[in-house]
PDB file of N, CA and C in Angstrom:
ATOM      1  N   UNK A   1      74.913  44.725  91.707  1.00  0.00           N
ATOM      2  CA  UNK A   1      73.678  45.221  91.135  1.00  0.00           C
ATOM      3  C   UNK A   1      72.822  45.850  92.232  1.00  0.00           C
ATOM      4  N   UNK A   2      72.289  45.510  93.306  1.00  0.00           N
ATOM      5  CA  UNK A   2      71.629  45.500  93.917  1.00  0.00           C
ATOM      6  C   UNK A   2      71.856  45.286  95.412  1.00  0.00           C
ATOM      7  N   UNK A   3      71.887  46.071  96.302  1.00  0.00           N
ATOM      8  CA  UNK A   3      72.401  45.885  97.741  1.00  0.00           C
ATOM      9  C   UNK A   3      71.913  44.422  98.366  1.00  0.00           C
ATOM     10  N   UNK A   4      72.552  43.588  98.901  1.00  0.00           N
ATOM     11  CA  UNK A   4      72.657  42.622 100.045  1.00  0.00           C
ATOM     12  C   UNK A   4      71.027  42.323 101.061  1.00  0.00           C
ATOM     13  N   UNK A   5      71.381  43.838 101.326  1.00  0.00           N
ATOM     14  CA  UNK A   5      70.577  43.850 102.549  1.00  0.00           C
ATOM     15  C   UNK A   5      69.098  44.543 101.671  1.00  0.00           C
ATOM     16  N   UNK A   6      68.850  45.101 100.980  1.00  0.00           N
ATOM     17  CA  UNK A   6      67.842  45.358 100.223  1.00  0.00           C
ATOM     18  C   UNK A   6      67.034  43.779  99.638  1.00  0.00           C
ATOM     19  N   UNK A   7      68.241  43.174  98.933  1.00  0.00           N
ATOM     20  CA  UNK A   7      67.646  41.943  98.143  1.00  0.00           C
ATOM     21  C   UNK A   7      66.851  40.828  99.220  1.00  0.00           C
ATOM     22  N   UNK A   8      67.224  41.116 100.308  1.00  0.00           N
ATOM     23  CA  UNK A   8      66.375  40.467 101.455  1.00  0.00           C
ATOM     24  C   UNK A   8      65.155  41.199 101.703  1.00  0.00           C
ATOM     25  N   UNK A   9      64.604  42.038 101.866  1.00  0.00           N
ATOM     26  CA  UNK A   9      62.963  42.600 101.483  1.00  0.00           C
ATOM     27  C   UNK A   9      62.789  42.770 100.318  1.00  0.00           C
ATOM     28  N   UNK A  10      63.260  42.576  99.266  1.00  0.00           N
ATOM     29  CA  UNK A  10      62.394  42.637  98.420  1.00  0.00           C
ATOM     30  C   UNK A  10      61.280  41.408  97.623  1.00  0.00           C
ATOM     31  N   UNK A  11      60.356  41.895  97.612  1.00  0.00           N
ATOM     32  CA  UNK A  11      59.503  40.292  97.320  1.00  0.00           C
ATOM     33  C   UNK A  11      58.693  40.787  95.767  1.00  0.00           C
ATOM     34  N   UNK A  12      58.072  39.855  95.206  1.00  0.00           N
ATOM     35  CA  UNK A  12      57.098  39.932  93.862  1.00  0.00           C
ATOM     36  C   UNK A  12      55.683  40.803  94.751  1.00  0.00           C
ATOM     37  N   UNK A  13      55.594  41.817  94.396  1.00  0.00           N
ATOM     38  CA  UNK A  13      54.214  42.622  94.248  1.00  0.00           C
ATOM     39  C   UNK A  13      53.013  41.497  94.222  1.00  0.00           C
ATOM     40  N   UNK A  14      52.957  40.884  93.294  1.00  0.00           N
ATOM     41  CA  UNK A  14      51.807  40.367  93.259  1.00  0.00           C
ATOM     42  C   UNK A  14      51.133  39.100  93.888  1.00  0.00           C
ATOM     43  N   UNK A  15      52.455  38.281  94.355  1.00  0.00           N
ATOM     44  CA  UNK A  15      52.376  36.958  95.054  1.00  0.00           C
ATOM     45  C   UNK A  15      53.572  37.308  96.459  1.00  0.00           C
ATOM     46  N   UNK A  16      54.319  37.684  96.569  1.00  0.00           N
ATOM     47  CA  UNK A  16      54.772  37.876  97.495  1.00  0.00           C
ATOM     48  C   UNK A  16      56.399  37.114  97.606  1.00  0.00           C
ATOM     49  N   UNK A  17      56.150  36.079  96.608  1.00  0.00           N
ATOM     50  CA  UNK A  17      57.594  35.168  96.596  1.00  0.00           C
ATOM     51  C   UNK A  17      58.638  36.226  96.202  1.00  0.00           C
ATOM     52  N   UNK A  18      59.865  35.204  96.880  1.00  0.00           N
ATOM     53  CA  UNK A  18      60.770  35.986  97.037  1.00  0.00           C
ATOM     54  C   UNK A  18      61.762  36.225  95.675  1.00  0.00           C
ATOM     55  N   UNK A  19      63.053  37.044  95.358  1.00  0.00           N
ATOM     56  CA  UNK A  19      63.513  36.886  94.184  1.00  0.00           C
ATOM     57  C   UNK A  19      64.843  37.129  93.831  1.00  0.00           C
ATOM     58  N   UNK A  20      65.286  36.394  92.748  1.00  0.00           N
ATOM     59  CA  UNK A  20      66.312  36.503  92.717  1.00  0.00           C
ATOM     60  C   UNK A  20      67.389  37.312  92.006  1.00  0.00           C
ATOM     61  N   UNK A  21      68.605  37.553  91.239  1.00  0.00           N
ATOM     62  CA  UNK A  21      69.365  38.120  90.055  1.00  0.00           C
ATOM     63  C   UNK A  21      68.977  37.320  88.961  1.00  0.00           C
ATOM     64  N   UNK A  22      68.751  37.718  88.102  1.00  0.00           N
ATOM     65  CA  UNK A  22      68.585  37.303  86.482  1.00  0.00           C
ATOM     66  C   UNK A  22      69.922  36.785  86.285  1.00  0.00           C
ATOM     67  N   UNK A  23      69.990  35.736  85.557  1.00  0.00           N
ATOM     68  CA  UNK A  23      71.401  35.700  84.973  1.00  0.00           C
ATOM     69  C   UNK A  23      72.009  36.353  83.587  1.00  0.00           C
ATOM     70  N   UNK A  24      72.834  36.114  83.261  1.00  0.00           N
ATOM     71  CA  UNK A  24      73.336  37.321  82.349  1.00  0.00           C
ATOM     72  C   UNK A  24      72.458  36.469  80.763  1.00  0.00           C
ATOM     73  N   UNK A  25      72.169  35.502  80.851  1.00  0.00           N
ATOM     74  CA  UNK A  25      72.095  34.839  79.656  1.00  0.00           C
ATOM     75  C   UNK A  25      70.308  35.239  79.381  1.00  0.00           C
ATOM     76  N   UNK A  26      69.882  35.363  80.624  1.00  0.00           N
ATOM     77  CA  UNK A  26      68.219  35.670  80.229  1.00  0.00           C
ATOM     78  C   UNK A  26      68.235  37.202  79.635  1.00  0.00           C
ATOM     79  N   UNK A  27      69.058  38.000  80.559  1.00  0.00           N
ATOM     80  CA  UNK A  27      69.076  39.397  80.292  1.00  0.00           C
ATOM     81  C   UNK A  27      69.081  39.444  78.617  1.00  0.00           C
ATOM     82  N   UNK A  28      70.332  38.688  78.186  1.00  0.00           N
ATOM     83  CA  UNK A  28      70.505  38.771  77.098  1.00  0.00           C
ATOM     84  C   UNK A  28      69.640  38.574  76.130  1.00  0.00           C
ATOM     85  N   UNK A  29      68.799  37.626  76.245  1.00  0.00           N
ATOM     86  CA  UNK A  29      68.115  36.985  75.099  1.00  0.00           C
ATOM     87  C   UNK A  29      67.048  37.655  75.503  1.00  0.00           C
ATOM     88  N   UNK A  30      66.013  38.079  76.453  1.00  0.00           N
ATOM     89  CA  UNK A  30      65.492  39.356  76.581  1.00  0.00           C
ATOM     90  C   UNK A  30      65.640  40.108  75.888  1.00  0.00           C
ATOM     91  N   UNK A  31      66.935  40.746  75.699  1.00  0.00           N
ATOM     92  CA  UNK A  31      67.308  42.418  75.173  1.00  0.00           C
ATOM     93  C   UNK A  31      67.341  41.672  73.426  1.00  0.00           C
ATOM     94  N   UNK A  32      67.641  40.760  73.023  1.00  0.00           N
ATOM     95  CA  UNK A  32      67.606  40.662  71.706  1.00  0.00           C
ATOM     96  C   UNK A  32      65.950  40.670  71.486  1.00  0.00           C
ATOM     97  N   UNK A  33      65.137  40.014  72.304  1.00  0.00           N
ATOM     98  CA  UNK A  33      63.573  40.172  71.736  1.00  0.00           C
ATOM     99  C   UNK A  33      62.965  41.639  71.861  1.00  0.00           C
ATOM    100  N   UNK A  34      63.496  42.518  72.361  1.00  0.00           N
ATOM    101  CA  UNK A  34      63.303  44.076  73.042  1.00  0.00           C
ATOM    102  C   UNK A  34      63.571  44.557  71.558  1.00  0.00           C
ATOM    103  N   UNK A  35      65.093  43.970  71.274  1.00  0.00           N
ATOM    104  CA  UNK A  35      65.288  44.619  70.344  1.00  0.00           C
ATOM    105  C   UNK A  35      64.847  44.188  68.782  1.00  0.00           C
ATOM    106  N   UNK A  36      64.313  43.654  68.423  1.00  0.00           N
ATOM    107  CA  UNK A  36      63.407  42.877  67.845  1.00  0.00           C
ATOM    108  C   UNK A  36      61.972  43.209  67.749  1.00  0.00           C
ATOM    109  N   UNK A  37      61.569  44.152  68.913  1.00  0.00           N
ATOM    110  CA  UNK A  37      60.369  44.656  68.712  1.00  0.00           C
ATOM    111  C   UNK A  37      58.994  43.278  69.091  1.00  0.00           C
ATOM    112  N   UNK A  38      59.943  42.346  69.939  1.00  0.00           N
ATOM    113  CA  UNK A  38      58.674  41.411  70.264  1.00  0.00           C
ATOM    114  C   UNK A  38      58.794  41.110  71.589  1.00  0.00           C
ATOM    115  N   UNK A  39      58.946  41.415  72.797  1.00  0.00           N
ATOM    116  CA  UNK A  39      58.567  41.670  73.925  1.00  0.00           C
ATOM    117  C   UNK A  39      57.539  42.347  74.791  1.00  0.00           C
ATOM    118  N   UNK A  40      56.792  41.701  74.738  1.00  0.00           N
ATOM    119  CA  UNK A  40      55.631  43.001  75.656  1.00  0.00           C
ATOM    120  C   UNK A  40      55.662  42.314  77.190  1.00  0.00           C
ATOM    121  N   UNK A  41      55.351  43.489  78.058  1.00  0.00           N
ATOM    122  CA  UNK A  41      55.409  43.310  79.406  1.00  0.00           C
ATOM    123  C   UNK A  41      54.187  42.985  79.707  1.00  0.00           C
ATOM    124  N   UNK A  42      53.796  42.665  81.217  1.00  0.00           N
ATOM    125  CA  UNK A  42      52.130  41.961  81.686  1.00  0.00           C
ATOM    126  C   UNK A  42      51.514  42.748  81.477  1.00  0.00           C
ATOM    127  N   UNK A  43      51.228  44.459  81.063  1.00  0.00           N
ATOM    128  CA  UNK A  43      50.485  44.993  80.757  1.00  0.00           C
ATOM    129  C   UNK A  43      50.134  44.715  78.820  1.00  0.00           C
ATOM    130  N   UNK A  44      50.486  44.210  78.232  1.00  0.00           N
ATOM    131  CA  UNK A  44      50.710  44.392  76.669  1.00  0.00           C
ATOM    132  C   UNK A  44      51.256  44.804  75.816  1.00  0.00           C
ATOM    133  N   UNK A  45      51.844  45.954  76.902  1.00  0.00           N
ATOM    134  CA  UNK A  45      52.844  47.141  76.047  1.00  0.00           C
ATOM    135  C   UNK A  45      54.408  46.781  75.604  1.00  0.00           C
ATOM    136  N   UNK A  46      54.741  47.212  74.272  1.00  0.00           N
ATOM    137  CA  UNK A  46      56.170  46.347  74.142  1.00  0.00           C
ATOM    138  C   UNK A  46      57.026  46.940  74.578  1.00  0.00           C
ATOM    139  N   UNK A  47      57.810  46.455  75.377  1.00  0.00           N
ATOM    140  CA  UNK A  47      59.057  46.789  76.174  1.00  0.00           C
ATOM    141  C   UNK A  47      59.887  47.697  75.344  1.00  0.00           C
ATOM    142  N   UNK A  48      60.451  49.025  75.939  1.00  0.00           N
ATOM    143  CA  UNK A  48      61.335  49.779  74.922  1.00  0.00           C
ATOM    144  C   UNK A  48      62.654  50.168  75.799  1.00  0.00           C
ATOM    145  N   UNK A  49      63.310  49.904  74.986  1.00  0.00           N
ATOM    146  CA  UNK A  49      65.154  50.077  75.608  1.00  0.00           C
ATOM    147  C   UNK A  49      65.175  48.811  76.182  1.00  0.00           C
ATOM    148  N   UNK A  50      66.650  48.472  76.203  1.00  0.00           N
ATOM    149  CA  UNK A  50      67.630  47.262  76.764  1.00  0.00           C
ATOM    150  C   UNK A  50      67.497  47.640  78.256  1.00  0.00           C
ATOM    151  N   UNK A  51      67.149  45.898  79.212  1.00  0.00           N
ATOM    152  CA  UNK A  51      67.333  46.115  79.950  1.00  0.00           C
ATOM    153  C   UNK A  51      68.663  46.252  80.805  1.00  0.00           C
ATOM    154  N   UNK A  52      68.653  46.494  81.933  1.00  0.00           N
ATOM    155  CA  UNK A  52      70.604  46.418  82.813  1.00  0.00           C
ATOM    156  C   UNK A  52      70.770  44.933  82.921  1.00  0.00           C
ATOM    157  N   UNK A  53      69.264  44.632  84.145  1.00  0.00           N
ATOM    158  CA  UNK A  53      69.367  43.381  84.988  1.00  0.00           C
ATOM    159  C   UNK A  53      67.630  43.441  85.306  1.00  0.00           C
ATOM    160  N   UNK A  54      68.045  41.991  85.854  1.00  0.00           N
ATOM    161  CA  UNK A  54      66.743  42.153  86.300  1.00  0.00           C
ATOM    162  C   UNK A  54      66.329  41.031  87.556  1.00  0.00           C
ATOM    163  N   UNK A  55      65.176  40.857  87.906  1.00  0.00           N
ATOM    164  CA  UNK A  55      65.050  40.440  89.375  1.00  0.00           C
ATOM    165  C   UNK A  55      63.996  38.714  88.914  1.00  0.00           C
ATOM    166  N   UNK A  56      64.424  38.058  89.122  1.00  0.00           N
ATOM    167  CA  UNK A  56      63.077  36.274  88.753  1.00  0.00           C
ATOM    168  C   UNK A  56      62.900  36.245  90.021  1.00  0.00           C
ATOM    169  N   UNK A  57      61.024  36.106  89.567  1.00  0.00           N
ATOM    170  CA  UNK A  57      60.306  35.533  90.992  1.00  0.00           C
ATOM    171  C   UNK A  57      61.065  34.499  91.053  1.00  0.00           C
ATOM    172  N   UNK A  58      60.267  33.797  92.368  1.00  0.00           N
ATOM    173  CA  UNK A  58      61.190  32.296  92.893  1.00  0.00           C
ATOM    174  C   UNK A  58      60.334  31.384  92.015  1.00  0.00           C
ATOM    175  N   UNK A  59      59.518  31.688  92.070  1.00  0.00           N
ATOM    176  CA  UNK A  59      58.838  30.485  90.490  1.00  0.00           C
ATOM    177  C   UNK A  59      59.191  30.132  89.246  1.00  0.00           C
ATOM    178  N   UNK A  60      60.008  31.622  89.086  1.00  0.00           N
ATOM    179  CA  UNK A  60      60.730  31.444  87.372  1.00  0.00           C
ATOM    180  C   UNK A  60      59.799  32.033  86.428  1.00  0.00           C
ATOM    181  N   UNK A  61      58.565  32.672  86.758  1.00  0.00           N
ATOM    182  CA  UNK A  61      57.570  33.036  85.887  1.00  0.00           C
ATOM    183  C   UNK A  61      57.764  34.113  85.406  1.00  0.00           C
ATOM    184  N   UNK A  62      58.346  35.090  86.249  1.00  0.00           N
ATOM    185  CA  UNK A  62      58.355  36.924  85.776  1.00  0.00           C
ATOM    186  C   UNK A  62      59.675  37.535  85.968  1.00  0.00           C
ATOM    187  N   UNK A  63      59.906  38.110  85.276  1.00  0.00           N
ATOM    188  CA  UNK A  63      61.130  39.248  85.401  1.00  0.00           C
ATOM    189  C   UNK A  63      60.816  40.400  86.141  1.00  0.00           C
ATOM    190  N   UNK A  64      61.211  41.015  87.196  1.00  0.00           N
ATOM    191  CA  UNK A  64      60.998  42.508  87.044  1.00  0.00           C
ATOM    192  C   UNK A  64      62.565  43.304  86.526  1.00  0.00           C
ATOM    193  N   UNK A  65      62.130  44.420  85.608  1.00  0.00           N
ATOM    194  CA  UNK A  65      63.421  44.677  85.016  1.00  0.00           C
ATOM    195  C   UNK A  65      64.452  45.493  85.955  1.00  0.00           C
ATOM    196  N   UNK A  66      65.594  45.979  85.999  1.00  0.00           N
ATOM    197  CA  UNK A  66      66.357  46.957  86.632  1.00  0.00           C
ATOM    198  C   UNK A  66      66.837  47.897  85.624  1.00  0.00           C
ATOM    199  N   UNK A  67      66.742  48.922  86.067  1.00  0.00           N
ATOM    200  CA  UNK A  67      66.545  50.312  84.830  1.00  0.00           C
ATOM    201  C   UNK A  67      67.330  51.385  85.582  1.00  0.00           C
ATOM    202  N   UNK A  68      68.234  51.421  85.427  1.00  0.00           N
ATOM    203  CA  UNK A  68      69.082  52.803  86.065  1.00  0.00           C
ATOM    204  C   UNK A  68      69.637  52.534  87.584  1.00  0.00           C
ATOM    205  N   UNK A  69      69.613  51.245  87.256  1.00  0.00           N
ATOM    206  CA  UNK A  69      70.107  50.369  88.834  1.00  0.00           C
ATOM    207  C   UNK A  69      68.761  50.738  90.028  1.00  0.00           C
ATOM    208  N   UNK A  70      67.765  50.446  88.982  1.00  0.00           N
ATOM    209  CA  UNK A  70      66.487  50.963  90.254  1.00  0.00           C
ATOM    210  C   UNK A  70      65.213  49.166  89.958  1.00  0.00           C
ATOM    211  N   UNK A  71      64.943  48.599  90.682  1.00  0.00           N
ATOM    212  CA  UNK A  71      64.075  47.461  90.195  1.00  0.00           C
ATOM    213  C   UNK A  71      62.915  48.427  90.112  1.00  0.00           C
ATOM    214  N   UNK A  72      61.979  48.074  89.009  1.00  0.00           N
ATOM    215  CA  UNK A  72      60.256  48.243  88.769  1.00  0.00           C
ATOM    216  C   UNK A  72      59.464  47.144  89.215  1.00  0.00           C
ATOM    217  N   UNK A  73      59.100  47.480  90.347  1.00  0.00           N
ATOM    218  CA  UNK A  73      58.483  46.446  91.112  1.00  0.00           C
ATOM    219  C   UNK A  73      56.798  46.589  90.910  1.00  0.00           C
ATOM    220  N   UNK A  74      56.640  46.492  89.815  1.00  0.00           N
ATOM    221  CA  UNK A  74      55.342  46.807  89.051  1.00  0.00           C
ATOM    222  C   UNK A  74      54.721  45.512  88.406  1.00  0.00           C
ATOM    223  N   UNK A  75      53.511  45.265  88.732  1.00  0.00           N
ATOM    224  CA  UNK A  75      53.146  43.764  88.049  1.00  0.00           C
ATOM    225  C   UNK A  75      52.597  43.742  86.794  1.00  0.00           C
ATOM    226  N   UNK A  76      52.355  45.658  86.152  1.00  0.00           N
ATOM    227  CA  UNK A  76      52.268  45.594  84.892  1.00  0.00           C
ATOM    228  C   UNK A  76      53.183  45.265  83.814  1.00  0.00           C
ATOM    229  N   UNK A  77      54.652  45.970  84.586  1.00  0.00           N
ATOM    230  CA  UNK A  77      55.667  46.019  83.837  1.00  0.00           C
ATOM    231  C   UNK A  77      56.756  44.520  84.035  1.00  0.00           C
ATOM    232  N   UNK A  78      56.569  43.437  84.912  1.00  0.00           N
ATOM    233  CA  UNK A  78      56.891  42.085  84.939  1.00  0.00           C
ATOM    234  C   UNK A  78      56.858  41.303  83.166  1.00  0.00           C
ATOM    235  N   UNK A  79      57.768  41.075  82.916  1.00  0.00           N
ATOM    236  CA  UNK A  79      58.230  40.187  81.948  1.00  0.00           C
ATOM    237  C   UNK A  79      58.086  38.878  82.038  1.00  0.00           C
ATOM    238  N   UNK A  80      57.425  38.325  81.315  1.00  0.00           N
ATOM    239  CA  UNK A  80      57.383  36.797  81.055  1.00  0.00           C
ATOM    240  C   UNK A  80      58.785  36.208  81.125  1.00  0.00           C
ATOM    241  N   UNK A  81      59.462  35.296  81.953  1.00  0.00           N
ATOM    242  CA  UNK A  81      60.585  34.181  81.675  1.00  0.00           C
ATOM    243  C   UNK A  81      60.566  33.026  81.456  1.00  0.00           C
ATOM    244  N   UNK A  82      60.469  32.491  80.963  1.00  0.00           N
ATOM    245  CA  UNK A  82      60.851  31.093  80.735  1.00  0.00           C
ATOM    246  C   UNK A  82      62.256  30.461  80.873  1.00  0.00           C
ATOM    247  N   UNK A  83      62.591  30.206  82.480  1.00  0.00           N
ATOM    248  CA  UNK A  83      63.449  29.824  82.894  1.00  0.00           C
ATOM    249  C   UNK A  83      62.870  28.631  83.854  1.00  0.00           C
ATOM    250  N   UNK A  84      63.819  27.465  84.170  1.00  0.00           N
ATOM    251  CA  UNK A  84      63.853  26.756  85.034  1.00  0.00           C
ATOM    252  C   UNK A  84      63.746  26.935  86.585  1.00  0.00           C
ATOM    253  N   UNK A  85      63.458  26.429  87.228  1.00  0.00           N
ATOM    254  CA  UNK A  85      64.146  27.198  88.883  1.00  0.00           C
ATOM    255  C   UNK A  85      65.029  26.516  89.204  1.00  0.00           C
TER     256      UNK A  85
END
């Protein structure tokens, strides 16, 4: 998904923690609420199109999505997760 040596600078925009690969099972159930029409990102706006992949802070709180094999390292466009760490 994502180069090695890239995934080592890259951090959360807004807090700075570091982050990880999504697993395939969040992606998924993500893209069914996308597609469902009930996903909105930290700005309000509802998420449109399936995502690839995507990036979890180290907290487990936010998604950032990966879109054309590019991360949106945007704290509007961060997705709510509800995952464990």
């Amino acid at each position: 998904m994502i180069d090695a040596e890239l995934m080592k600078i890259l951090c959360c925009p807004e807090t700075h923690q570091g982050l990880r690969p999504a697993e395939g099972a969040l992606i998924e159930k993500l893209n069914q609420q996308i597609a469902a029409g009930k996903l909105q990102n930290r700005a309000g706006r509802n998420v449109e199109g399936p995502i690839e992949a995507g990036l979890v802070r180290a907290d487990g709180r936010y998604l950032y999505p990966v879109r054309r094999n590019l991360p949106i390292m945007l704290v509007d466009e961060a997705i709510a997760a509800a995952i464990p760490r």
